[in-house]
Protein backbone atom coordinates (compact mmCIF):
# COMPACT_ATOMS: atom_id res chain seq x y z
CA UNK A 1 -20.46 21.90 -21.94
CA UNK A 2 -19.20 19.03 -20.10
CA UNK A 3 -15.72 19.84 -18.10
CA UNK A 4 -13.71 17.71 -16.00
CA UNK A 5 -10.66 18.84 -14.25
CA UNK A 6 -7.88 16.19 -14.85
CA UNK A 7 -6.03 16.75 -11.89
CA UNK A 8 -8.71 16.21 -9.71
CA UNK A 9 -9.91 13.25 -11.30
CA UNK A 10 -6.81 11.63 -11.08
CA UNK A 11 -6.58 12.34 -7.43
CA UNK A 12 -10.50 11.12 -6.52
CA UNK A 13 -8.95 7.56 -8.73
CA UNK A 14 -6.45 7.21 -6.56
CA UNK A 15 -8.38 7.18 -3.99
CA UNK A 16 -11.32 4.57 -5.32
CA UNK A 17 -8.68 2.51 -6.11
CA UNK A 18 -6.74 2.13 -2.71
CA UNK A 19 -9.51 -0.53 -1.34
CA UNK A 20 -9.37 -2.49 -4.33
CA UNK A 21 -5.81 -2.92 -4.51
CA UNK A 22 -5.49 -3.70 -1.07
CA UNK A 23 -7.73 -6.72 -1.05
CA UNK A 24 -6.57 -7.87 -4.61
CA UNK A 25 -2.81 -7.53 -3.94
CA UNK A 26 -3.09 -9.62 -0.81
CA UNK A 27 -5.59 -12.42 -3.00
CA UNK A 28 -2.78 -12.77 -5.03
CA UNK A 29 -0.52 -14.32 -2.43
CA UNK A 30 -2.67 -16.58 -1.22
CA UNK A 31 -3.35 -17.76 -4.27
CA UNK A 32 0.39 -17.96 -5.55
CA UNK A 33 0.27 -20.17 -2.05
CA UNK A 34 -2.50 -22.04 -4.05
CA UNK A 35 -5.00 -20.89 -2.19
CA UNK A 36 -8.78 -20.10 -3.73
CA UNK A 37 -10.17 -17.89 -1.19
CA UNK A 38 -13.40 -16.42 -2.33
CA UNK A 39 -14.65 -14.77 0.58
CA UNK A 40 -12.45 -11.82 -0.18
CA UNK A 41 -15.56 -9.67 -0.01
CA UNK A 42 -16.66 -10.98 3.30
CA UNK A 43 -13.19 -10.21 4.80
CA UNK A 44 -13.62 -6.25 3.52
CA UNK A 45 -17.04 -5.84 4.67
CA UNK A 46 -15.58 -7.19 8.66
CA UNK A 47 -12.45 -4.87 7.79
CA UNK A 48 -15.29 -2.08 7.24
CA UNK A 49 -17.50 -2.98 10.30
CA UNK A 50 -14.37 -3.76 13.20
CA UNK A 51 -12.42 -0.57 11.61
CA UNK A 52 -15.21 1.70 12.01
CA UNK A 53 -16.70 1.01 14.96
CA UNK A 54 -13.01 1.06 17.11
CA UNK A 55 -12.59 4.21 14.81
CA UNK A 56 -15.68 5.71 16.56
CA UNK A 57 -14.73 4.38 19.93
CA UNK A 58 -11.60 5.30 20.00
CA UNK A 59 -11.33 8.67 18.46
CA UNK A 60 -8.60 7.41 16.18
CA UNK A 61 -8.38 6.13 12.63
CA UNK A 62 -5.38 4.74 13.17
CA UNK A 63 -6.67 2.06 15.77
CA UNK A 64 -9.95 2.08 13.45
CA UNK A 65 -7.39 0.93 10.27
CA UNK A 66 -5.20 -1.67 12.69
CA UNK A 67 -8.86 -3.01 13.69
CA UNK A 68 -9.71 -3.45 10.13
CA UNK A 69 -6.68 -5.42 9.21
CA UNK A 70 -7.18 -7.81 12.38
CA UNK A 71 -10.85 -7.82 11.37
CA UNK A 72 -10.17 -9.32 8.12
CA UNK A 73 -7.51 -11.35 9.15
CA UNK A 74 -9.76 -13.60 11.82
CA UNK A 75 -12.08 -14.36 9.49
CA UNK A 76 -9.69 -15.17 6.96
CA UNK A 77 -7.86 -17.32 9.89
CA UNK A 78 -11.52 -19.32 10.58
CA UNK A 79 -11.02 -20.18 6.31
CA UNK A 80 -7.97 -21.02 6.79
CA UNK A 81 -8.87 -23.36 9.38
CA UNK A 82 -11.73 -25.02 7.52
CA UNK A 83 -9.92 -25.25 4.26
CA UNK A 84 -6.65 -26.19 5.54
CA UNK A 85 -6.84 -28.24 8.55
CA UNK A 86 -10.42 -29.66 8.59
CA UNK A 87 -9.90 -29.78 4.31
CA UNK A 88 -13.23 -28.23 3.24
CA UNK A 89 -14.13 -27.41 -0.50
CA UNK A 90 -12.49 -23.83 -0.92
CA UNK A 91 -14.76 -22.50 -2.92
CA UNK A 92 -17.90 -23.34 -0.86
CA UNK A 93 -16.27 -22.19 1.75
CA UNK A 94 -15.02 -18.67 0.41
CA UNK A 95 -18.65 -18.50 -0.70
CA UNK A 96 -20.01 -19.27 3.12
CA UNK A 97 -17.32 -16.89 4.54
CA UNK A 98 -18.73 -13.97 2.68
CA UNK A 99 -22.14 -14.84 3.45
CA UNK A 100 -21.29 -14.97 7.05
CA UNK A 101 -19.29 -11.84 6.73
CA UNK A 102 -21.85 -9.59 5.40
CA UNK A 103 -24.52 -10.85 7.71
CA UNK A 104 -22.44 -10.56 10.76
CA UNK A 105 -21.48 -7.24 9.41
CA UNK A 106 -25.03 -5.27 9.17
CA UNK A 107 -25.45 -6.79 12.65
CA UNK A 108 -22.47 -5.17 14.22
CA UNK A 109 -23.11 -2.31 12.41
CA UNK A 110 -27.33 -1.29 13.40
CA UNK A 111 -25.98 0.59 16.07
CA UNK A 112 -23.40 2.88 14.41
CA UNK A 113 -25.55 3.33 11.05
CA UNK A 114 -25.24 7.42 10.60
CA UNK A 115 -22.34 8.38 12.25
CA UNK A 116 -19.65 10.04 10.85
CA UNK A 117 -15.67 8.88 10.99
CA UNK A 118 -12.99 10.54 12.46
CA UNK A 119 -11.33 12.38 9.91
CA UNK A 120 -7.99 10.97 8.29
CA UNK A 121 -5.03 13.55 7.99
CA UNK A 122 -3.21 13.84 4.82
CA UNK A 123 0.42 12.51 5.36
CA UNK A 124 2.55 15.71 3.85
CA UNK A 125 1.99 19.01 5.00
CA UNK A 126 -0.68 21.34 2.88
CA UNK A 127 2.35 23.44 1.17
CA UNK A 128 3.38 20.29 -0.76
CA UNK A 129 -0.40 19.51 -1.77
CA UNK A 130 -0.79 22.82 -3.14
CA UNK A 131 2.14 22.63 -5.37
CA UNK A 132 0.13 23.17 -9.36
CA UNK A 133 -0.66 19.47 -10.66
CA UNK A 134 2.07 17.29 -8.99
CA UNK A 135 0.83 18.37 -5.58
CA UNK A 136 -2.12 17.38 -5.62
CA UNK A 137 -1.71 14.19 -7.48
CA UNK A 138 1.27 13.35 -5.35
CA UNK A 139 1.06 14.86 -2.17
CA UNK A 140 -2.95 15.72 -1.02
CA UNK A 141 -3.36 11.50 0.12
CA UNK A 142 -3.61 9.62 3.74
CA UNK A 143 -1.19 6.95 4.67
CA UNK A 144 -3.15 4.08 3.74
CA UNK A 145 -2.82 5.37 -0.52
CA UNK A 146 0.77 5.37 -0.14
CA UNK A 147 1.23 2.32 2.22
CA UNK A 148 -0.92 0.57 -0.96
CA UNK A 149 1.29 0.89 -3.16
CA UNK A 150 4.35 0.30 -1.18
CA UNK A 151 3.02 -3.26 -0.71
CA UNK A 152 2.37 -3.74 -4.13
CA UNK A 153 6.82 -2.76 -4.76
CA UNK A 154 6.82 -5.27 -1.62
CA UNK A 155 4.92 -8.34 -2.94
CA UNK A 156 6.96 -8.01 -6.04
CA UNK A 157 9.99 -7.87 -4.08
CA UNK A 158 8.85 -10.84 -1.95
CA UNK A 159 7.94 -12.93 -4.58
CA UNK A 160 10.72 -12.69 -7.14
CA UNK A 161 13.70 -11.66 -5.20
CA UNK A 162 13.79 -13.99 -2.18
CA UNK A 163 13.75 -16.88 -0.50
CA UNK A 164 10.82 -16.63 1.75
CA UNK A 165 9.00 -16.11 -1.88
CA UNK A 166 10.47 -18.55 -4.05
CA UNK A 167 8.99 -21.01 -1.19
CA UNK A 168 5.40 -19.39 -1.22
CA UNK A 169 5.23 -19.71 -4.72
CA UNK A 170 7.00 -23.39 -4.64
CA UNK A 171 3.87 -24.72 -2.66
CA UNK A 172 1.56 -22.77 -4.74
CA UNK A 173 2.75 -24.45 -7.25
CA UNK A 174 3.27 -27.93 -6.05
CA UNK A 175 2.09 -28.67 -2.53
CA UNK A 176 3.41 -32.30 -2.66
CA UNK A 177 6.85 -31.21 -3.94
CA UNK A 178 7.17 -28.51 -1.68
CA UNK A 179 6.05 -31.23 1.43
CA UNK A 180 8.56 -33.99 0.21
CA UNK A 181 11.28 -31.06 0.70
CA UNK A 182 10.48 -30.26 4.28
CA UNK A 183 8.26 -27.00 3.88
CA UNK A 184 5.33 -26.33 6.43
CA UNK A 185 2.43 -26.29 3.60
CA UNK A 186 0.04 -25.82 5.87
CA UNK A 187 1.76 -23.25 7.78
CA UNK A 188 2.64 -21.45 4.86
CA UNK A 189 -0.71 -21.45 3.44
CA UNK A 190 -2.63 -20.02 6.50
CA UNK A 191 -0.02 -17.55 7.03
CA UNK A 192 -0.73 -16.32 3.19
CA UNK A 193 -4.38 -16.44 3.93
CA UNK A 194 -3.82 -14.10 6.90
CA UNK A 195 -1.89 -12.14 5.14
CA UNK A 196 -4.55 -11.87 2.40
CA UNK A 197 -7.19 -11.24 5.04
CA UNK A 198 -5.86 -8.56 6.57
CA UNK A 199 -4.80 -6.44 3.30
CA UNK A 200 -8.86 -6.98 2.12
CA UNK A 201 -9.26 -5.63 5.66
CA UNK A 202 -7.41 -2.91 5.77
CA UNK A 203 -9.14 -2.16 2.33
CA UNK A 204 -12.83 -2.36 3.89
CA UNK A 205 -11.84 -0.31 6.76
CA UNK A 206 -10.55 2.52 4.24
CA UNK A 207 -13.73 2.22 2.58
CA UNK A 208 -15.51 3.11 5.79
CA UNK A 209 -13.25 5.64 7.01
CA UNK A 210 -12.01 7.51 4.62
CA UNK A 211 -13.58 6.55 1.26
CA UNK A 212 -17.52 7.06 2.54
CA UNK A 213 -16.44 7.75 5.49
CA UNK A 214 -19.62 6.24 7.51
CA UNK A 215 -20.96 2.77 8.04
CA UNK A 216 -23.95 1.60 5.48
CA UNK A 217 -24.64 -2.02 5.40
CA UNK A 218 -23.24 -3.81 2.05
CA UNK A 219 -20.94 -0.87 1.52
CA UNK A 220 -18.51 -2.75 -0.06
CA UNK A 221 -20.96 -3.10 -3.13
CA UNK A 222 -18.86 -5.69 -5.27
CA UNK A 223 -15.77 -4.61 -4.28
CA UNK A 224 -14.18 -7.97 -3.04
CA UNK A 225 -15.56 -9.58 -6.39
CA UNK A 226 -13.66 -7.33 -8.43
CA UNK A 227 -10.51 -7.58 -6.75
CA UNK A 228 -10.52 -11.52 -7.35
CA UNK A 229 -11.17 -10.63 -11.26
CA UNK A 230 -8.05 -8.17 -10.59
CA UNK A 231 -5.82 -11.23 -9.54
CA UNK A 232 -6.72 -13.61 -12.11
CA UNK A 233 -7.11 -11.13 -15.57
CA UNK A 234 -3.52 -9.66 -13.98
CA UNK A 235 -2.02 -13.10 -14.79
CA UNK A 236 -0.91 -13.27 -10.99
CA UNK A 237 1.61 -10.10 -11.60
CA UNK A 238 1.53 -7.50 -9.02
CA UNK A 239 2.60 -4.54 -11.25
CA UNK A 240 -0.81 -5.43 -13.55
CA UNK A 241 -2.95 -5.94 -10.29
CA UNK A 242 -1.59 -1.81 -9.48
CA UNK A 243 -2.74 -0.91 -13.14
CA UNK A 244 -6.12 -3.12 -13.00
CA UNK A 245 -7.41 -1.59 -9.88
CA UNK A 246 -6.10 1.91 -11.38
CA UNK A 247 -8.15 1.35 -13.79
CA UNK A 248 -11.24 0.40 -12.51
CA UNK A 249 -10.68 3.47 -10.12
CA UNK A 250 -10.36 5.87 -12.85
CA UNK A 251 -13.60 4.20 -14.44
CA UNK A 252 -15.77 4.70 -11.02
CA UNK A 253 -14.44 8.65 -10.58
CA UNK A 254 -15.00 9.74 -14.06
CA UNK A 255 -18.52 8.26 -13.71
CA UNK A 256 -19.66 9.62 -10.69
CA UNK A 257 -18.81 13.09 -12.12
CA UNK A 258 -20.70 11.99 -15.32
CA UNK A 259 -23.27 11.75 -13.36
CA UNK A 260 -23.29 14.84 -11.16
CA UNK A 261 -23.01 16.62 -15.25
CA UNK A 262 -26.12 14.86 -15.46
CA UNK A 263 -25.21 13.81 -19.06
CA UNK A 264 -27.90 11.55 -21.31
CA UNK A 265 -26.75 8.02 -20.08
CA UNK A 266 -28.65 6.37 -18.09
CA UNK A 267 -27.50 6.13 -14.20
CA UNK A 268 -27.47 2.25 -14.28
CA UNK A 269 -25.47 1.98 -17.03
CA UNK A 270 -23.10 4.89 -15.40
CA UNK A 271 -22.89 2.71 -12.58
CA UNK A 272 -22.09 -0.36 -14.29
CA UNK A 273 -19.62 1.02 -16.12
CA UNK A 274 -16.50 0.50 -14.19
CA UNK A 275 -17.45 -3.44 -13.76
CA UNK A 276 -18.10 -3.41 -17.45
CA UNK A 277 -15.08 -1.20 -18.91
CA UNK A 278 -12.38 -3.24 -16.02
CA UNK A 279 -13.23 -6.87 -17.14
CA UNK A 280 -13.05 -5.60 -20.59
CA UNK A 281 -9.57 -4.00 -20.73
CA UNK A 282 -8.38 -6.73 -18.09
CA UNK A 283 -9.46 -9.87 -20.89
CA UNK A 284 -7.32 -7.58 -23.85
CA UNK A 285 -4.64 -7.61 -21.60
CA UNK A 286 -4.71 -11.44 -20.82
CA UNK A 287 -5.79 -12.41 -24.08
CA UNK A 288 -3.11 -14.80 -24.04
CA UNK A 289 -4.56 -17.49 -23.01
CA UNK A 290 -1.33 -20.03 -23.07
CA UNK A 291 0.61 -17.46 -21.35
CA UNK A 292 -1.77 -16.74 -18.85
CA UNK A 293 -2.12 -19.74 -18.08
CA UNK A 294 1.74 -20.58 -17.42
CA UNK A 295 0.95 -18.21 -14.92
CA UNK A 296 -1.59 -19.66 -12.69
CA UNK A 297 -0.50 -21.24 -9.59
CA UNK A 298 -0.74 -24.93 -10.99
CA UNK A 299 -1.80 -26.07 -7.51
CA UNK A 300 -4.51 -22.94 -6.92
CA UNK A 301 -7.43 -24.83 -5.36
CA UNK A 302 -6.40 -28.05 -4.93
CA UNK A 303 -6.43 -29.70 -1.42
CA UNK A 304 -3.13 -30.91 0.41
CA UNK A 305 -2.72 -33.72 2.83
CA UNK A 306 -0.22 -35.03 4.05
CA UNK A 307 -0.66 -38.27 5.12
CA UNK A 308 -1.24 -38.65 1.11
């Protein structure tokens, strides 16, 4: 008889969904700057490679998850650069970036290919994880679970409560507007995109360090793709993005111990099912199609200049 213990299935969710919700949460500000950028796995496969290999270098995962970030955040800067400045298509772009990015990460990586990470300490002391149920749940994580979810309560914050936000979202919404006013669009926009970059950073490197924790080429596996469905099924809400990637989290543990039950499924349908059973709950939840909508940056893709 098949049993799965609840409390540690909600803890392995947790943490399959921390690199997911990093990359989505910072896709969603660039694109409420109005920003397409999809090269969002590219940027978590160099957050994977850079965090990693300083990781190993170093000794310390915290260097290895500060690598990631900047990891992600250069390449993101290079789209920036083409999309912004030089005004290249986004989407052919975001496309090339990830390209680039997974071929320049199985490169870096050849050498480090079957080593093992330095371990990542839990944040609270082992008393507090062994507490029945709560501890575990609440208390048995790294810093990077609970720094994920702070930044979710943050991008709320940022967007709906202040100034600095109401401006992001201004240009995101219109560019030419938000120019005739005096903003930096520009500016704004590639400091969103860095901003992106680095969260889908820091989410590659805490697939490679904590989540695997080893290098394998293409470990990301999808990862970046489903945290751009995350953004736009999540009607550009950062509460819904936390629930998504919960979700799809929740969907990839229970599988995987499916799996070890060795229950009569097949395996590629086990391992399909979190894609499948994500965009699926994520298309009820936006089935609104007028109200999503309303929600979409109204500039999200479109090129500024301003000379124009």
């Amino acid at each position: 008889m098949l049993s799965i213990d609840p409390v540690t299935l909600i803890v392995a969710l947790i943490a399959a969904s921390t690199p997911i919700l990093l990359a989505a949460i910072g896709e969603l500000v660039v694109e409420r700057a109005g920003v397409l950028n999809l090269g969002v796995e590219g940027m978590m496969i160099m957050g994977a490679v850079f965090g990693f290999i300083v990781a190993i270098n170093s000794g310390s995962p915290a260097l290895g998850f500060v690598a990631g970030a900047v990891g992600g955040a250069g390449l993101a800067l290079i789209f920036g650069f083409l999309t912004q400045v030089l005004l290249s298509n986004q989407v052919a772009t975001g496309l090339a970036l990830t390209l680039f990015g997974l071929g320049l990460a199985a490169l870096l990586g050849v050498p480090y290919a079957g080593l093992s990470a330095p371990l990542t300490g839990d944040l609270f002391p082992a008393a507090l994880s062994s507490i029945p149920v709560a501890g575990p749940i609440l208390f048995s994580h790294d810093i990077i679970v609970y720094l994920s979810v702070l930044l979710v309560a943050a991008v709320w914050f940022v967007l709906t409560r202040t100034r600095a936000g109401l401006i992001l979202r201004a240009v995101g919404e219109s560019h030419d507007a938000a120019h005739a006013l005096g903003y930096k669009v520009v500016r704004i926009r590639l400091l969103a995109i860095m901003f992106g970059g680095a969260c889908a950073g820091l989410g590659g490197a805490y697939l490679s360090l904590v989540r695997v924790p080893s290098w394998t080429e293409g470990m990301t596996a999808g990862a970046g793709w489903i945290a751009l469905a995350l953004v736009v099924f999540a009607s550009w809400k950062p509460w819904r993005v936390l629930i998504g990637a919960y979700l799809f989290g929740g969907i990839a543990a229970l599988q995987l111990r499916l799996q070890a039950a060795e229950v009569g499924v097949p395996v590629a349908l086990l391992d399909a099912s979190p894609y499948l059973v994500t965009i699926i709950v994520l298309v009820v939840i936006s089935s609104d199609r007028r109200r999503a909508a309303l929600n979409a940056p109204a500039a999200l893709g479109k090129v500024f200049h301003a000379s124009r």
